[in-house]
PDB file of N, CA and C in Angstrom:
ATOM      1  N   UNK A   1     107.056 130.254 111.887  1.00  0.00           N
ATOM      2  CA  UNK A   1     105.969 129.747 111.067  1.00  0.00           C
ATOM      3  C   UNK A   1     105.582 128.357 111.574  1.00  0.00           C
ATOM      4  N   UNK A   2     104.238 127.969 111.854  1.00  0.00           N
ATOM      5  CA  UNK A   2     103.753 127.067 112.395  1.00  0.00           C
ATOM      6  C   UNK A   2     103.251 125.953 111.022  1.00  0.00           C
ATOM      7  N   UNK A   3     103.328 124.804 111.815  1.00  0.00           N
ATOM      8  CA  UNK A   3     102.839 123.440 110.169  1.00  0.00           C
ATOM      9  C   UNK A   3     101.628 123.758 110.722  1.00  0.00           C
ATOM     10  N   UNK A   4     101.132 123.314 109.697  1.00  0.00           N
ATOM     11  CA  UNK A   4      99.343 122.651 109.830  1.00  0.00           C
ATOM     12  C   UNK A   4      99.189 121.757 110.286  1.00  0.00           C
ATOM     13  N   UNK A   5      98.124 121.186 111.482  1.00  0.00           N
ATOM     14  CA  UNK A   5      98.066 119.413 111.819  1.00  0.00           C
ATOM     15  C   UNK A   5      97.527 118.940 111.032  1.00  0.00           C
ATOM     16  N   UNK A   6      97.924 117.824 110.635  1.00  0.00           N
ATOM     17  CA  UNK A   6      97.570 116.744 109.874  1.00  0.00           C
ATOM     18  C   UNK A   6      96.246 116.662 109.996  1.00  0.00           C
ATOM     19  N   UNK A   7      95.122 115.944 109.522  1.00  0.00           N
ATOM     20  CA  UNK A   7      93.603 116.077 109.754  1.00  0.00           C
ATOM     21  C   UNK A   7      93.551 115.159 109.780  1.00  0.00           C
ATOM     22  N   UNK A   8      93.818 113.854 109.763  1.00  0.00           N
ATOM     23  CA  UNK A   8      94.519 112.257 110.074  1.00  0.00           C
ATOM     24  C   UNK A   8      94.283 112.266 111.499  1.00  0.00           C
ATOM     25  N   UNK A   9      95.585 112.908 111.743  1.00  0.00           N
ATOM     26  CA  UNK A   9      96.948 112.585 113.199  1.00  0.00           C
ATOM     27  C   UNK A   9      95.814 113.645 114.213  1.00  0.00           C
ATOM     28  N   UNK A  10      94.311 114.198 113.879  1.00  0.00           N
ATOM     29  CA  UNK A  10      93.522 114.542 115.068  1.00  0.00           C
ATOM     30  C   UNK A  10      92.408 113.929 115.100  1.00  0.00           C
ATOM     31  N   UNK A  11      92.373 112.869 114.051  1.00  0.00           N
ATOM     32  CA  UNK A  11      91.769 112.270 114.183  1.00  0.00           C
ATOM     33  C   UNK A  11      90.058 112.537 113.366  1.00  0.00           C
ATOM     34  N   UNK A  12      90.429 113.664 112.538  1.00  0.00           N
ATOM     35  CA  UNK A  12      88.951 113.994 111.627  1.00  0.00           C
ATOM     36  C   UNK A  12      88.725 113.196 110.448  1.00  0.00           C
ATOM     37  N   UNK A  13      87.919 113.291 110.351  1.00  0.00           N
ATOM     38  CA  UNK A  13      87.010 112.889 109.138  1.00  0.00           C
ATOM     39  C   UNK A  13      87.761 113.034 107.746  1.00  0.00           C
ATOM     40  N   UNK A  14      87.722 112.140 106.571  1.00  0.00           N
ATOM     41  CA  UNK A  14      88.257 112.543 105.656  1.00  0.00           C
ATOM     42  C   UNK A  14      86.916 112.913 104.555  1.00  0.00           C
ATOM     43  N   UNK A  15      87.505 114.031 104.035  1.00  0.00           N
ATOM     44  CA  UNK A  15      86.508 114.808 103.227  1.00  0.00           C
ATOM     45  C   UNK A  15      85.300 113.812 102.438  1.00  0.00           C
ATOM     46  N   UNK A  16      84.228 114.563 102.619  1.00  0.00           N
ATOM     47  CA  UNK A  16      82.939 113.590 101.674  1.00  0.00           C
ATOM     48  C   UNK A  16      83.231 114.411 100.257  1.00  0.00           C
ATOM     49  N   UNK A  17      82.829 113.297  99.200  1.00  0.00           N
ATOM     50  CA  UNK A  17      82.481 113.352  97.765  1.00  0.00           C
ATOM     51  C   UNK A  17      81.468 113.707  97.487  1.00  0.00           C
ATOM     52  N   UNK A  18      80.443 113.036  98.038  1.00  0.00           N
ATOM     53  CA  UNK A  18      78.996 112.759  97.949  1.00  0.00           C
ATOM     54  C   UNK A  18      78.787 111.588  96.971  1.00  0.00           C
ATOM     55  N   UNK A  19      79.969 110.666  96.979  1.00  0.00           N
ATOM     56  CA  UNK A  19      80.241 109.414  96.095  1.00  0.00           C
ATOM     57  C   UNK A  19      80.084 108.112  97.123  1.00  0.00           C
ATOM     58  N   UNK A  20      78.948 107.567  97.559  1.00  0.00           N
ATOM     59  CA  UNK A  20      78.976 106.236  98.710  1.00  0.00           C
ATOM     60  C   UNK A  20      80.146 105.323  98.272  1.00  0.00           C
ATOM     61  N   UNK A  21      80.607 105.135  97.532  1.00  0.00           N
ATOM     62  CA  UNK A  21      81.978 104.091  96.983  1.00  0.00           C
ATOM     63  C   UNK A  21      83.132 104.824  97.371  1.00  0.00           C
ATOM     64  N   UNK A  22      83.290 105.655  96.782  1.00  0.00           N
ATOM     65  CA  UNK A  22      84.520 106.886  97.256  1.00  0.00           C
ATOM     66  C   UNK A  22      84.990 107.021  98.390  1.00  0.00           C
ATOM     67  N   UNK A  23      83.733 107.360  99.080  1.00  0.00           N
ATOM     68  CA  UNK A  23      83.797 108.342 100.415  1.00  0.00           C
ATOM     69  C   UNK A  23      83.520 106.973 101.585  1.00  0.00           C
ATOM     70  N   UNK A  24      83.435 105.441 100.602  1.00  0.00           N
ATOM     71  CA  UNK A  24      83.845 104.351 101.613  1.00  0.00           C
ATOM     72  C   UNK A  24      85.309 103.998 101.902  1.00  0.00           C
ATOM     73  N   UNK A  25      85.725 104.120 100.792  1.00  0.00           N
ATOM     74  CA  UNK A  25      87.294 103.670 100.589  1.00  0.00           C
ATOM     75  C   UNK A  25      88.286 104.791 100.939  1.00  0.00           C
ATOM     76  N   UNK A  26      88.013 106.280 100.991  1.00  0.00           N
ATOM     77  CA  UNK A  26      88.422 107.272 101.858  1.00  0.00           C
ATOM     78  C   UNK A  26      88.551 106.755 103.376  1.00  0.00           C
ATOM     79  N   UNK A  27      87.178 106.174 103.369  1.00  0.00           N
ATOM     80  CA  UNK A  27      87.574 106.244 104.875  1.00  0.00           C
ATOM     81  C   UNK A  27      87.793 104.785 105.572  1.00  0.00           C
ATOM     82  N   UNK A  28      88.178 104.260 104.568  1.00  0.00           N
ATOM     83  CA  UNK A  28      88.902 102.650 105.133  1.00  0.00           C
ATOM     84  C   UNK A  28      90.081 103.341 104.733  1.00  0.00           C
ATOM     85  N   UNK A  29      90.921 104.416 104.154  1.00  0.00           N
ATOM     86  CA  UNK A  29      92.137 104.608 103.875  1.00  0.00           C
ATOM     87  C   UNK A  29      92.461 105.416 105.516  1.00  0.00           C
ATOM     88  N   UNK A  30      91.335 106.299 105.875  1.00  0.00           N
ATOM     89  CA  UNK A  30      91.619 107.038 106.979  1.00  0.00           C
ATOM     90  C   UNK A  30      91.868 105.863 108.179  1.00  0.00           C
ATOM     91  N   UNK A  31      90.913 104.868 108.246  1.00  0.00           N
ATOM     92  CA  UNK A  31      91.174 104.190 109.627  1.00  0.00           C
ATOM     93  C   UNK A  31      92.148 103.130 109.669  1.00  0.00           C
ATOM     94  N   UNK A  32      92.946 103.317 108.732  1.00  0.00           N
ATOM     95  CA  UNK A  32      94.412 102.452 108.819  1.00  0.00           C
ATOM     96  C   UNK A  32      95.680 103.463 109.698  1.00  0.00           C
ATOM     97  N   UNK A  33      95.814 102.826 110.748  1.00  0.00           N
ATOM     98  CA  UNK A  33      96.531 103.699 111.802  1.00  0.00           C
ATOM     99  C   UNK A  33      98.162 103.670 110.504  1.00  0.00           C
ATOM    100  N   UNK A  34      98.394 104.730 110.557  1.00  0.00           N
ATOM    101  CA  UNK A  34      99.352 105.639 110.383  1.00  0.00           C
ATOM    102  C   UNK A  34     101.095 104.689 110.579  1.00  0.00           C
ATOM    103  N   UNK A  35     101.099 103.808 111.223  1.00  0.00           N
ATOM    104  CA  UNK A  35     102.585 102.962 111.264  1.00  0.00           C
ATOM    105  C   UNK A  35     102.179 102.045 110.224  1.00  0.00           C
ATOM    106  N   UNK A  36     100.565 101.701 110.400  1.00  0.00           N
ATOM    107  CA  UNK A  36     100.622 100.437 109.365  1.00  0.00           C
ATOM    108  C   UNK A  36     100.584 101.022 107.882  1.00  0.00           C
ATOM    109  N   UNK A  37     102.269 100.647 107.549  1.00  0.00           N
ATOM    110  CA  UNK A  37     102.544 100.684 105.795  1.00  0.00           C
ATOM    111  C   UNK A  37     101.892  99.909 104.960  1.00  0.00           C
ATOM    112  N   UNK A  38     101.744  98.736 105.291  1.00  0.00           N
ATOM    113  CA  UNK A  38     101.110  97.693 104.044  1.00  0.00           C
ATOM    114  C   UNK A  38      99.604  97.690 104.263  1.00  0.00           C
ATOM    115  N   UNK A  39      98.850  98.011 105.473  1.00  0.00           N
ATOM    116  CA  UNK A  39      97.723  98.339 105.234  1.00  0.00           C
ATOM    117  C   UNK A  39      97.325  99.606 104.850  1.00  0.00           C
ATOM    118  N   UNK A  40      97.748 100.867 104.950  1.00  0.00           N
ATOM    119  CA  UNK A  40      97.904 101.734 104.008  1.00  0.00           C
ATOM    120  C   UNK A  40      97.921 101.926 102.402  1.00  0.00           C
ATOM    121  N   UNK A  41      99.071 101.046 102.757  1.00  0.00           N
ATOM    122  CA  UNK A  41      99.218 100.804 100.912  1.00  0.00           C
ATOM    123  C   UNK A  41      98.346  99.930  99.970  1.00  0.00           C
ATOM    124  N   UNK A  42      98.036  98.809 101.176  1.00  0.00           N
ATOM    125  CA  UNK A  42      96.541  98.655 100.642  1.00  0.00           C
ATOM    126  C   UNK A  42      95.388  99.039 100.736  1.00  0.00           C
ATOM    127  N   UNK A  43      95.275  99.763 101.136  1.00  0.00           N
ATOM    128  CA  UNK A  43      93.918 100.916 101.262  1.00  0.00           C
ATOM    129  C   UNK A  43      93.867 101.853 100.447  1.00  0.00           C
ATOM    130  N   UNK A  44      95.087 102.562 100.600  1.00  0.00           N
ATOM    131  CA  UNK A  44      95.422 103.294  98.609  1.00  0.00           C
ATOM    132  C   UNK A  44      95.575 102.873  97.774  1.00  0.00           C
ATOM    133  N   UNK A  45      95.968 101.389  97.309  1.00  0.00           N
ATOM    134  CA  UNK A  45      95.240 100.927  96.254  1.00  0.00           C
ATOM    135  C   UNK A  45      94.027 100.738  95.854  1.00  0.00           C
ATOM    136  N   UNK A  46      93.462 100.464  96.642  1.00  0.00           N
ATOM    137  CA  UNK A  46      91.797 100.043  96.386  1.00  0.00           C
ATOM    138  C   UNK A  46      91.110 101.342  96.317  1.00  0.00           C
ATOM    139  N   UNK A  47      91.616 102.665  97.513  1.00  0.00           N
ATOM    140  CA  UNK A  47      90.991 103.943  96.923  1.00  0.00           C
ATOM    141  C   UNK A  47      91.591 104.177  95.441  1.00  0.00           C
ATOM    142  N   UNK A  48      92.788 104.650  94.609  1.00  0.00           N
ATOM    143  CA  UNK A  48      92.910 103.971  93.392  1.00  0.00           C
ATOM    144  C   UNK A  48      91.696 103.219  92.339  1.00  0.00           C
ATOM    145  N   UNK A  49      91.866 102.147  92.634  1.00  0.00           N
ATOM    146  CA  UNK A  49      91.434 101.429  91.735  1.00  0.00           C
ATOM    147  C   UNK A  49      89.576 101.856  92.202  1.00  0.00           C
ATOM    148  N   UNK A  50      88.809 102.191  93.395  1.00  0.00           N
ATOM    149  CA  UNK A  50      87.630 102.739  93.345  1.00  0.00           C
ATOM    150  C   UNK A  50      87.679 104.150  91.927  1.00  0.00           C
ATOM    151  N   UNK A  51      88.650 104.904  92.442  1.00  0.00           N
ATOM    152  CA  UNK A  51      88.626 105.951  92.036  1.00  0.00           C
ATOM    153  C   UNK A  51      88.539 105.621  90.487  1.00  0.00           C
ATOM    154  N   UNK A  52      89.721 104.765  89.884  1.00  0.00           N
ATOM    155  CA  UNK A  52      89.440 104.330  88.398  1.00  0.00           C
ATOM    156  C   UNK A  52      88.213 104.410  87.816  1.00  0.00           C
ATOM    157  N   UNK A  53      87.759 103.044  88.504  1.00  0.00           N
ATOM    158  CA  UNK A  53      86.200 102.288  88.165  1.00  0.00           C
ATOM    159  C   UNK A  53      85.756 103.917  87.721  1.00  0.00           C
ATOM    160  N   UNK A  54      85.214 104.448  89.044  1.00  0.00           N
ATOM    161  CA  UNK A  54      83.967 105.371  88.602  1.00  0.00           C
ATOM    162  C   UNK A  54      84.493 106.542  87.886  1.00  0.00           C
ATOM    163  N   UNK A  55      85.493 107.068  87.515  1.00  0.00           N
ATOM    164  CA  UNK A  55      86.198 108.125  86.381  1.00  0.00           C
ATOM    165  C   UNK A  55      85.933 107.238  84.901  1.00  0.00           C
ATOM    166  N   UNK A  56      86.100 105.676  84.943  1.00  0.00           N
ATOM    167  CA  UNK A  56      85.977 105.065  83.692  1.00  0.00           C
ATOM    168  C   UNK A  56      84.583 104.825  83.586  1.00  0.00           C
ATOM    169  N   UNK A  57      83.814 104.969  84.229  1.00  0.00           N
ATOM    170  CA  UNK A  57      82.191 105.207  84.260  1.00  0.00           C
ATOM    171  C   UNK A  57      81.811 106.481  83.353  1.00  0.00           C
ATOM    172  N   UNK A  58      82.653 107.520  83.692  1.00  0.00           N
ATOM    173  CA  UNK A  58      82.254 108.892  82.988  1.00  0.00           C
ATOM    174  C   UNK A  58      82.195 108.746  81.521  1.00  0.00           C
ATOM    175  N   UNK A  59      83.326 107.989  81.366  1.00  0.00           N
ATOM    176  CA  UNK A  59      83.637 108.094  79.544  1.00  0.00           C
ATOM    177  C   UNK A  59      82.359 107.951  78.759  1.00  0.00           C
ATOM    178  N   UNK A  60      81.892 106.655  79.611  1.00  0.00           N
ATOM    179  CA  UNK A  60      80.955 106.352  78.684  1.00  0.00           C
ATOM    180  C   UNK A  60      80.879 104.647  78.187  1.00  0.00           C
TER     181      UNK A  60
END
């Protein structure tokens, strides 16, 4: 049984939302090379906290 490649580690695109905020911070999460931990981890925070914002938009 074969893994799946990563869609990262070939270097594609990370999926669109059709959200310009979202699908910015997706892909500042994608172009943080893969050793770097703390820029990672800060890049998933801020996708995070994007993601918050506009879900706390829905409520109302």
């Amino acid at each position: 049984m074969s893994e799946q490649p990563d869609a990262a580690a070939e270097g594609e695109a990370p999926p669109e939302t059709g959200d310009i905020v979202i699908d910015s911070a997706l892909g500042d999460l994608a172009a943080v090379p893969e050793d770097d931990l703390d820029g990672r981890l800060a890049a998933g925070e801020e996708v995070q906290r994007t993601l918050r914002s506009r879900l706390g938009d829905l409520g109302g």
